[in-house]
C-alpha atoms as a PDB file:
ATOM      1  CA  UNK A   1    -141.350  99.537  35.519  1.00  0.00           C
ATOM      2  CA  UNK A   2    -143.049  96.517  35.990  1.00  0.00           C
ATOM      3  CA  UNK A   3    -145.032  96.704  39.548  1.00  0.00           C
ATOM      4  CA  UNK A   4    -143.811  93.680  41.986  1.00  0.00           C
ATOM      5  CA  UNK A   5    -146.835  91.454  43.182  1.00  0.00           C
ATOM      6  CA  UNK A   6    -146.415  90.253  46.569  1.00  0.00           C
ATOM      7  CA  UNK A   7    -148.199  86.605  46.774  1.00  0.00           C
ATOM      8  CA  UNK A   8    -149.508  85.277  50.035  1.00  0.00           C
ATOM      9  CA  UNK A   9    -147.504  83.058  52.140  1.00  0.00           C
ATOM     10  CA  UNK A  10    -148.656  79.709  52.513  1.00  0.00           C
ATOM     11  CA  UNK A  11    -149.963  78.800  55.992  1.00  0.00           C
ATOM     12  CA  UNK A  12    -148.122  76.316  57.956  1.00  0.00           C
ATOM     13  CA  UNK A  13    -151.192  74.107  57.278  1.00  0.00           C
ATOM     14  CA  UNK A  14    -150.794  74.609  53.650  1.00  0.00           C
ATOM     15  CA  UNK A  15    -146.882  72.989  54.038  1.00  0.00           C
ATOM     16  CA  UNK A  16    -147.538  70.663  56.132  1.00  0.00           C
ATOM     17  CA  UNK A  17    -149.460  67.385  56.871  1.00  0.00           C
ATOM     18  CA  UNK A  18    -149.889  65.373  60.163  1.00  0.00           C
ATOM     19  CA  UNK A  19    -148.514  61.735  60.516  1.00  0.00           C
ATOM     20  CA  UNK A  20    -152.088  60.824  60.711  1.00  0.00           C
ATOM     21  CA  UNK A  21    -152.960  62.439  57.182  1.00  0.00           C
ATOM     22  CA  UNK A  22    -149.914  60.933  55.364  1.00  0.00           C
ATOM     23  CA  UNK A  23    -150.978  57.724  57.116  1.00  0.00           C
ATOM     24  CA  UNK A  24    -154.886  57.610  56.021  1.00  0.00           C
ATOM     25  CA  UNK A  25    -153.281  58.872  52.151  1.00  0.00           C
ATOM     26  CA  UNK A  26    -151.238  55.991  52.155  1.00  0.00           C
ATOM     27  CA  UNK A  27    -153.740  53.289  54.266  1.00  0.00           C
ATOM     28  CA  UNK A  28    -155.196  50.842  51.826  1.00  0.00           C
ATOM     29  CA  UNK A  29    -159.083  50.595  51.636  1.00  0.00           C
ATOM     30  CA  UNK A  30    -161.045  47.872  50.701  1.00  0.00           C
ATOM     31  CA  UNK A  31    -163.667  48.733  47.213  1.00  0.00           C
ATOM     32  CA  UNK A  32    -166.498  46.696  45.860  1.00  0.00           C
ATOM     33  CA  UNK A  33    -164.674  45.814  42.009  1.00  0.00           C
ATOM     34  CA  UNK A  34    -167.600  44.633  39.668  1.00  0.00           C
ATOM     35  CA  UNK A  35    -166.392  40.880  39.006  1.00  0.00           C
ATOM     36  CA  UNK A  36    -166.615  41.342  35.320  1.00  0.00           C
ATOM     37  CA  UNK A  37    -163.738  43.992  35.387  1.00  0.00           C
ATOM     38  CA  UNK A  38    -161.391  41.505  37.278  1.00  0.00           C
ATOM     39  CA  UNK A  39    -159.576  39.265  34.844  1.00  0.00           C
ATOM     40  CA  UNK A  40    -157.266  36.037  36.416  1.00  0.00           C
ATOM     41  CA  UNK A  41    -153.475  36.675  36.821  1.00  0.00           C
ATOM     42  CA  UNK A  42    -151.868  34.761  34.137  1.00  0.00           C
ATOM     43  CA  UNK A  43    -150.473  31.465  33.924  1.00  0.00           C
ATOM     44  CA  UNK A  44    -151.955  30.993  37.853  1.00  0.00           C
ATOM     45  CA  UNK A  45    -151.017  27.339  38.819  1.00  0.00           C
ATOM     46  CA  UNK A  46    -153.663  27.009  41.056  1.00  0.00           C
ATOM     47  CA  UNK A  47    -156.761  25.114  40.076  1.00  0.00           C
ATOM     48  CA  UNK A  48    -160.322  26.468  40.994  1.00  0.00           C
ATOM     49  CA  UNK A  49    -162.240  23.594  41.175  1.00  0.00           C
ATOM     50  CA  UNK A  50    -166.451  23.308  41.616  1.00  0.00           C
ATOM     51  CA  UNK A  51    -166.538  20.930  44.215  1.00  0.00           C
ATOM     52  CA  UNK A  52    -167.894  20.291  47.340  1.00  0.00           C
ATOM     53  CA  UNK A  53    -165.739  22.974  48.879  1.00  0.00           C
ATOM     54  CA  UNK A  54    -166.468  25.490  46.227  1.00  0.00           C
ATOM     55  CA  UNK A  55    -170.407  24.954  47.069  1.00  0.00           C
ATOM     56  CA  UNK A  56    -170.074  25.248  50.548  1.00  0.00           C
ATOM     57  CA  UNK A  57    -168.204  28.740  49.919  1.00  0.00           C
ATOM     58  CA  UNK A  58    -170.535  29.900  47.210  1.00  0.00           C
ATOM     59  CA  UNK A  59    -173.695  28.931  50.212  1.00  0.00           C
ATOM     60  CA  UNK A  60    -171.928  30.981  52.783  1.00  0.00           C
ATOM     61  CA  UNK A  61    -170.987  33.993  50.345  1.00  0.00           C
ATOM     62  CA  UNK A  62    -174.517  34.188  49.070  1.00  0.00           C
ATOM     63  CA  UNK A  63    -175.742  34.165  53.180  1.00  0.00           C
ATOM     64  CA  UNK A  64    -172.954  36.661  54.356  1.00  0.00           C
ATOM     65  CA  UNK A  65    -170.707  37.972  51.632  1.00  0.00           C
ATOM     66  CA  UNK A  66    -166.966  37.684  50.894  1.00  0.00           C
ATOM     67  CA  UNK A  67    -166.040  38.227  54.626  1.00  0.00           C
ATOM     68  CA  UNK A  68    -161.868  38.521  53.569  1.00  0.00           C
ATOM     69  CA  UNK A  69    -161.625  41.183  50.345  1.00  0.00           C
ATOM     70  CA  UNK A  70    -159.600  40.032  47.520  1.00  0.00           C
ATOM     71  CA  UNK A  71    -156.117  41.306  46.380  1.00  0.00           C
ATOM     72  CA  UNK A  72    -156.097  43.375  43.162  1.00  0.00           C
ATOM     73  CA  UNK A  73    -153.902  45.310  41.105  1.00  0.00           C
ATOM     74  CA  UNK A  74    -154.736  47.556  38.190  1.00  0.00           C
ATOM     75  CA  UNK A  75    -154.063  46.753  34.760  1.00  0.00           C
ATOM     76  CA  UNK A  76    -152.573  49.189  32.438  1.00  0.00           C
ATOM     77  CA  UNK A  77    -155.243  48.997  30.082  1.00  0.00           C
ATOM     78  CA  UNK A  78    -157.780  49.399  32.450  1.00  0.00           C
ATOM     79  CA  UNK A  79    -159.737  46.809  34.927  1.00  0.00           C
ATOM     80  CA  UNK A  80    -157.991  44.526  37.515  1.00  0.00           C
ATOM     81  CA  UNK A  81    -156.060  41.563  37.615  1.00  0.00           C
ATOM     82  CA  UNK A  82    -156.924  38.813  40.771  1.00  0.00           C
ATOM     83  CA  UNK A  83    -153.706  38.521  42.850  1.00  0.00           C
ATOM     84  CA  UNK A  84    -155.334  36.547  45.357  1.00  0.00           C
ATOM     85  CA  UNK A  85    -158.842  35.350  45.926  1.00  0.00           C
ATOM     86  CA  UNK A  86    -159.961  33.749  42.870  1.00  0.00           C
ATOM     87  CA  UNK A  87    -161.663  30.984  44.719  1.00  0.00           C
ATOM     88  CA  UNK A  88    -163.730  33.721  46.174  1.00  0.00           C
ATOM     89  CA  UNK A  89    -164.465  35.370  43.251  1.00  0.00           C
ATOM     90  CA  UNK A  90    -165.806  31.830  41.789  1.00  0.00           C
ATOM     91  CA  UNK A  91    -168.156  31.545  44.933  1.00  0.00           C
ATOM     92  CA  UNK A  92    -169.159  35.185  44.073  1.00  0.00           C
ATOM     93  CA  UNK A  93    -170.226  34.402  40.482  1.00  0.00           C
ATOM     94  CA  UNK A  94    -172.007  31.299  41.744  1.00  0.00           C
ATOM     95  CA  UNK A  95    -173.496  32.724  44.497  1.00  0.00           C
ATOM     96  CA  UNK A  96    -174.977  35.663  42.025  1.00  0.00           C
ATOM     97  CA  UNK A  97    -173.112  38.292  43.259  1.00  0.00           C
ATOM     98  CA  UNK A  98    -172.321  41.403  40.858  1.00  0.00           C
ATOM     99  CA  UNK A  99    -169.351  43.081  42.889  1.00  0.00           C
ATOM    100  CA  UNK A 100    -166.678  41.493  45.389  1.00  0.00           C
ATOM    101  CA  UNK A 101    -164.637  43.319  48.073  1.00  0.00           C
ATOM    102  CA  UNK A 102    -161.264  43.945  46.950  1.00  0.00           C
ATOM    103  CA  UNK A 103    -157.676  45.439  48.098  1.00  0.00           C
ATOM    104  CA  UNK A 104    -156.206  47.433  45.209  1.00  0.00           C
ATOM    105  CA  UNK A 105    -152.463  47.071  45.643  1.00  0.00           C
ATOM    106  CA  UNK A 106    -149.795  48.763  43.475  1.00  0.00           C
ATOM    107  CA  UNK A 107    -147.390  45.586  42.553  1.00  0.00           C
ATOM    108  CA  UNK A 108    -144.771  44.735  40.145  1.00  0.00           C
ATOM    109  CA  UNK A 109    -145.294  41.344  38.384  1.00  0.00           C
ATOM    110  CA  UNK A 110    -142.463  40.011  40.616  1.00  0.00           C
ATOM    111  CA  UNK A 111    -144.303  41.363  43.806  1.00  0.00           C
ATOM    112  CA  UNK A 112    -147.623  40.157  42.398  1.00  0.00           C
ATOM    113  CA  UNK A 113    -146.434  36.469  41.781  1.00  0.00           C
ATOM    114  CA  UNK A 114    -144.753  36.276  45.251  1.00  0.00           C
ATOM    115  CA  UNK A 115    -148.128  37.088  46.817  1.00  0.00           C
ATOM    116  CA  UNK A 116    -150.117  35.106  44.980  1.00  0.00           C
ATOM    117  CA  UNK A 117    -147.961  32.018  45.056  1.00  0.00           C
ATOM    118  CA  UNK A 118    -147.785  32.436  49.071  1.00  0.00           C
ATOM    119  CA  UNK A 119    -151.249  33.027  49.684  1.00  0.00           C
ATOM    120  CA  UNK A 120    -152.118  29.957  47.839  1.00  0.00           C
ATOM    121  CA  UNK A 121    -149.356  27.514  49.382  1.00  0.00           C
ATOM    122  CA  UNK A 122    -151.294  28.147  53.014  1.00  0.00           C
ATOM    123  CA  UNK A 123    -154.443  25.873  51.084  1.00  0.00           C
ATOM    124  CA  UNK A 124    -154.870  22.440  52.989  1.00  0.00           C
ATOM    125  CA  UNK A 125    -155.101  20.386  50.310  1.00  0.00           C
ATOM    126  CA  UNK A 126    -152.370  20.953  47.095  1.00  0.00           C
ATOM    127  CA  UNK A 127    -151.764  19.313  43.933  1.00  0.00           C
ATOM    128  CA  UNK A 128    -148.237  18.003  42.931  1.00  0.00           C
ATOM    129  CA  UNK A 129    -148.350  19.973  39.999  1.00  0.00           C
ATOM    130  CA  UNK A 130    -150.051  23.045  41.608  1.00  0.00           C
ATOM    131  CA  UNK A 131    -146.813  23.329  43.883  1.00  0.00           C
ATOM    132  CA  UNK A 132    -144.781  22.708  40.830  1.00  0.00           C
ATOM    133  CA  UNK A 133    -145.220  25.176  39.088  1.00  0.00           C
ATOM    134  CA  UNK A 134    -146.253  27.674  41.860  1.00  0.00           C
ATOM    135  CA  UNK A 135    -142.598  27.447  43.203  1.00  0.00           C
ATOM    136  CA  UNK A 136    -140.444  27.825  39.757  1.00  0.00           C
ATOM    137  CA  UNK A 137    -142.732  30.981  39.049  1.00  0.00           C
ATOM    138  CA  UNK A 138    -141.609  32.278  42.642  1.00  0.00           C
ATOM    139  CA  UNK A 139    -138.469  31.188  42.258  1.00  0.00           C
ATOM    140  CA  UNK A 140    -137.957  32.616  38.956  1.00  0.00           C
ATOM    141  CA  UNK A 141    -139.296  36.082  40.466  1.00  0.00           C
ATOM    142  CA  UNK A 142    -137.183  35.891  43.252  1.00  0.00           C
ATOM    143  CA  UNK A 143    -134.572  35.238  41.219  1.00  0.00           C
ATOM    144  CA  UNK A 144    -135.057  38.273  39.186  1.00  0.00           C
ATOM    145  CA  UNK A 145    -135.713  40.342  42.226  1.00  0.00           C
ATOM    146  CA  UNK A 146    -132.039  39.170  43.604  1.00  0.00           C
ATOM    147  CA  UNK A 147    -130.583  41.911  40.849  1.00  0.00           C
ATOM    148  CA  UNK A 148    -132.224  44.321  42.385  1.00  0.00           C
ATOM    149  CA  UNK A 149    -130.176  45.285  45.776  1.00  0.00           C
ATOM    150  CA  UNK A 150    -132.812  47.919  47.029  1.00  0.00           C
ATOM    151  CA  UNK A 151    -134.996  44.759  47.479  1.00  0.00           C
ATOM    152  CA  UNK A 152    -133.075  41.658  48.595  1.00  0.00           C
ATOM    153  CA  UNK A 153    -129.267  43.213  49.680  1.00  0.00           C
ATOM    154  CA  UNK A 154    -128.699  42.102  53.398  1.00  0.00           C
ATOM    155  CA  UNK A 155    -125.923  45.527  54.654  1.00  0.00           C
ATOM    156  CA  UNK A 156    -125.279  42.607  57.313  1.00  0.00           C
ATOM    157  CA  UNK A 157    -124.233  39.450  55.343  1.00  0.00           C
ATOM    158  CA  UNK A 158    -124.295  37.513  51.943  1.00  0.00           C
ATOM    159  CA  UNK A 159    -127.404  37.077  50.543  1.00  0.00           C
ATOM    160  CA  UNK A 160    -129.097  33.102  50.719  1.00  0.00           C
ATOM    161  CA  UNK A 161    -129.693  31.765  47.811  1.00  0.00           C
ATOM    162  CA  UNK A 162    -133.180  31.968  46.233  1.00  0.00           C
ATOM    163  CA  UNK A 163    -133.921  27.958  46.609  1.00  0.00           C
ATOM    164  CA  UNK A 164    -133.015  28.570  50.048  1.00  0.00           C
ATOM    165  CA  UNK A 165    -134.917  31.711  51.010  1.00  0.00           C
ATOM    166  CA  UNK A 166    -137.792  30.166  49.470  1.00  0.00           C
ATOM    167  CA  UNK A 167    -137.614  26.861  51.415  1.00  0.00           C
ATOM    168  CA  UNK A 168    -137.650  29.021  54.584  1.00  0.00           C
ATOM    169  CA  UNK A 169    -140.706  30.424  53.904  1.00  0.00           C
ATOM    170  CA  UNK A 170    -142.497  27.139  52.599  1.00  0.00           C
ATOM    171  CA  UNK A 171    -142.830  23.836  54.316  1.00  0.00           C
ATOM    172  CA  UNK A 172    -140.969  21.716  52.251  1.00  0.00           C
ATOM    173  CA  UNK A 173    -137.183  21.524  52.137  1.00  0.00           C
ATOM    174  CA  UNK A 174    -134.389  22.485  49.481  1.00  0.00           C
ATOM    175  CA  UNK A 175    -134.469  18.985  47.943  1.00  0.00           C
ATOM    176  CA  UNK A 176    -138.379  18.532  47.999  1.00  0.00           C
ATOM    177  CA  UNK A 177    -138.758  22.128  46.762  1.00  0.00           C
ATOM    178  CA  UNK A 178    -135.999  21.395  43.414  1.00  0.00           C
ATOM    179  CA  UNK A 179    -138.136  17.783  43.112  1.00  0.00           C
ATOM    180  CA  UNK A 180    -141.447  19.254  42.272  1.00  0.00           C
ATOM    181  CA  UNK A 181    -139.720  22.103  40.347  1.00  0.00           C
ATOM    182  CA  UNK A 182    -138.066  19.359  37.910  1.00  0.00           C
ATOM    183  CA  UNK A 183    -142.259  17.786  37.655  1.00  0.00           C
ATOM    184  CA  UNK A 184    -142.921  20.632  35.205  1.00  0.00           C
ATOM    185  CA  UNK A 185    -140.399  19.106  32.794  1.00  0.00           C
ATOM    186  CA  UNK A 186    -142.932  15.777  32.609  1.00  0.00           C
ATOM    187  CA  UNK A 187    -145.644  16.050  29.686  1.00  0.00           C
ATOM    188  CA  UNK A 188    -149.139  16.850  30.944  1.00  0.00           C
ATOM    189  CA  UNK A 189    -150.822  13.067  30.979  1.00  0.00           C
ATOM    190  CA  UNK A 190    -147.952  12.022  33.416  1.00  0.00           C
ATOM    191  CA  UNK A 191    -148.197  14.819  35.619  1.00  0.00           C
ATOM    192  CA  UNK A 192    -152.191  14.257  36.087  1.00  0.00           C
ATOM    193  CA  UNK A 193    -151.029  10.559  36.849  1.00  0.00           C
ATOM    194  CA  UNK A 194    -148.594  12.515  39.416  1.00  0.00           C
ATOM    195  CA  UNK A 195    -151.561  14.306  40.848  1.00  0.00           C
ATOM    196  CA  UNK A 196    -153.966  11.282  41.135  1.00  0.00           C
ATOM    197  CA  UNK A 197    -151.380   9.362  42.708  1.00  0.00           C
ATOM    198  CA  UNK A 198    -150.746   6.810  40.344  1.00  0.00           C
ATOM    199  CA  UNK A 199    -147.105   7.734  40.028  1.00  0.00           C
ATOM    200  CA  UNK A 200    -145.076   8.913  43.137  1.00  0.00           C
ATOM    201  CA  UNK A 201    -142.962  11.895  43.157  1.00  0.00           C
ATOM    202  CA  UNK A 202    -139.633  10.583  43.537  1.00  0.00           C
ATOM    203  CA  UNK A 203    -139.916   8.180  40.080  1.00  0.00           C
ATOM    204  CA  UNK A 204    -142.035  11.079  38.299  1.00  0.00           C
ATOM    205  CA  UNK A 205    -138.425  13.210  39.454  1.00  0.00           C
ATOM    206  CA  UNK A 206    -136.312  10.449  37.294  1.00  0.00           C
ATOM    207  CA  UNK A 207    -139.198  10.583  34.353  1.00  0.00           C
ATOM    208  CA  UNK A 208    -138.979  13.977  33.922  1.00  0.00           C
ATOM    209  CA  UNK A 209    -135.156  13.702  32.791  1.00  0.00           C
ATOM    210  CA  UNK A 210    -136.309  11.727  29.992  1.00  0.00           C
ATOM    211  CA  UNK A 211    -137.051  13.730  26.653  1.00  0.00           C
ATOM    212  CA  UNK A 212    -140.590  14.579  25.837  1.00  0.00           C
ATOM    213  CA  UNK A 213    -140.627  12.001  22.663  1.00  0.00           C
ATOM    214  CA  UNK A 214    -139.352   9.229  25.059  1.00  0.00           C
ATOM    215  CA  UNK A 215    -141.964   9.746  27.950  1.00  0.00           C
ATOM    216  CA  UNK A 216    -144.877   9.432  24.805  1.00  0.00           C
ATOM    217  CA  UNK A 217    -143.787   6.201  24.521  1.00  0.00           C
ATOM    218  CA  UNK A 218    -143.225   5.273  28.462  1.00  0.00           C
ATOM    219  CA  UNK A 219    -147.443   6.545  28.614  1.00  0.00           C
ATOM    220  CA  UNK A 220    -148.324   4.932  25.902  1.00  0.00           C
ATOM    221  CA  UNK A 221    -146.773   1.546  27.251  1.00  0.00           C
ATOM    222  CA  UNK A 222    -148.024   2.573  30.813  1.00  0.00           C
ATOM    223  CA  UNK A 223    -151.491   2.925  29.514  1.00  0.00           C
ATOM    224  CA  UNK A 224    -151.548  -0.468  27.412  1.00  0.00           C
ATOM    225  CA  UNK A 225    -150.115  -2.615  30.445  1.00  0.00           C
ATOM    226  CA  UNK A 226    -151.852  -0.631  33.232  1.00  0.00           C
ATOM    227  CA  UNK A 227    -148.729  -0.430  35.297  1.00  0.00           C
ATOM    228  CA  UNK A 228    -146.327   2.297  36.274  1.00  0.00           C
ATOM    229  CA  UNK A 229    -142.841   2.011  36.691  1.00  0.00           C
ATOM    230  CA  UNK A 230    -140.867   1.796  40.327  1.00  0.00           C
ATOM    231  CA  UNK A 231    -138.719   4.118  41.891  1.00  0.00           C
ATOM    232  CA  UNK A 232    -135.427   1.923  40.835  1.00  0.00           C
ATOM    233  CA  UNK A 233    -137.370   0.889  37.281  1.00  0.00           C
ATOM    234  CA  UNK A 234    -137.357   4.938  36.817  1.00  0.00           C
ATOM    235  CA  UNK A 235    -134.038   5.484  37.647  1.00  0.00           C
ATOM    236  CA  UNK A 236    -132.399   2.493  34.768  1.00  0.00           C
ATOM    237  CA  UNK A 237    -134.773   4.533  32.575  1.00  0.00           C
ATOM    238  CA  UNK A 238    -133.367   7.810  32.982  1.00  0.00           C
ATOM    239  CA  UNK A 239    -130.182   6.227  32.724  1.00  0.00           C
ATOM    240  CA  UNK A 240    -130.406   4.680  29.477  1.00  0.00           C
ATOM    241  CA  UNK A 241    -131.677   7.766  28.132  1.00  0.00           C
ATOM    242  CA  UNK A 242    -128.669   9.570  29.458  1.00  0.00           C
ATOM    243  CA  UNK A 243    -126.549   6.999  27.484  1.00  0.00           C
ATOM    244  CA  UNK A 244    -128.925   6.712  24.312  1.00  0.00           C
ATOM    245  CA  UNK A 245    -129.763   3.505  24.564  1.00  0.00           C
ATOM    246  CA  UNK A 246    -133.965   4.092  25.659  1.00  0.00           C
ATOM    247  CA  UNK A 247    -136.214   2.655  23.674  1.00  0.00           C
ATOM    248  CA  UNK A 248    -139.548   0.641  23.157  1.00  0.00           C
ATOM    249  CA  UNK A 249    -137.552  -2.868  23.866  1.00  0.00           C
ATOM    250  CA  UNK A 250    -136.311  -1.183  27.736  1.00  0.00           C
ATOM    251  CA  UNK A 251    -139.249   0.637  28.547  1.00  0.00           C
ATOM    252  CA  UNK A 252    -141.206  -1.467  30.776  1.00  0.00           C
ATOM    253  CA  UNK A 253    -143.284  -1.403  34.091  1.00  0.00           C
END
């Protein structure tokens, strides 16, 4: 007969934690990441420019540090991707420096675009086409988060809309936000006209209706009269495209 063995019971320690271990398990800390195993999040609409600003940040990171750690996630196949900071990681490579002080976060893609659109929008100074395409990627994520009810159901009303939701948490309204969404529909060399400010927003909106093929030949006629086209001159334009009739005899500036 096979002789019982009686094991220990655990202590009451051994069962249980305090609110203040499960806290400090759970409490994000801040690491030094080597800046060669952080890679850029993809497609990140935000341009990191070397100028002026960029110097000034790389000067002050060299003399003090990265005073505000980065926001990180792991990548599945090892290293980090840059959620937000990567105008601090810039000033860290020019300033020399081998690490940078980071916040490892565990985020779905949807999560991680959210973040890093918002933390970017708060930037003084923003490009036409930076908030272009900074708002459909949100808006696409929240979009995709809105089939998930464990993240967006409201047990107290009807959900808003995505387009709406997102214009309450940005400073532009509905309408401005669905204007610079339809700018990522323009071909590159007309959006960088959009962003210098040769071509305002609202005609760029009507431009962007018109097919790829047919805004070629609106730049290549903007370029060899140095002219753009009005507001009202972009909305005929859009129009005879809509009813087939746009060509190189009623393209004009």
């Amino acid at each position: 007969m096979a002789k019982e063995i009686k094991m220990p019971l655990p202590s009451a320690a051994d069962l249980f934690s305090t609110q203040e271990e499960r806290d400090n398990e759970s409490r994000e800390s801040v690491r030094e990441i080597p800046l060669e195993e952080i890679s850029d999040f993809p497609n990140h609409p935000f341009k990191v420019k070397m100028d002026e600003s960029m110097a000034d940040m790389a000067e002050s990171v060299k003399q003090y540090g990265v005073l505000v750690p980065a926001l990180v996630r792991e990548k599945p196949e090892g290293g980090y991707e840059m959620i937000a900071g990567h105008r601090r990681k810039m000033a860290s490579e020019l300033a020399e420096k081998r690490e940078i002080p980071c916040i490892v976060r565990n985020l779905t893609d949807d999560e991680a675009i959210i973040i890093m659109v918002d933390s970017n929008l708060q930037r003084e100074q923003i490009l036409p086409s930076e908030k272009a395409f900074a708002y459909k990627l949100k808006l696409d994520a929240m979009k995709r988060q809105g089939m998930r009810t464990d993240l967006t159901s409201d047990p107290v009303g009807p959900k808003l809309r995505s387009n709406q939701e997102l214009a309450q948490k940005s400073m532009d309204s509905v309408t401005q936000i669905k204007r610079y969404i339809r700018l990522t529909e323009l071909i590159t060399p007309i959006l960088d006209m959009v962003d210098s400010g040769k071509i305002a927003i609202r005609p760029a909106v009507e431009l962007s209706y018109l097919p790829k093929e047919q805004q070629t030949i609106l730049l290549d006629t903007m370029q060899l009269e140095d002219c753009t086209p009005s507001h009202a001159q972009a909305i005929k334009m859009r129009k005879f495209a809509d009813e087939g009739r746009l060509n190189e005899d009623v393209i004009w500036c």
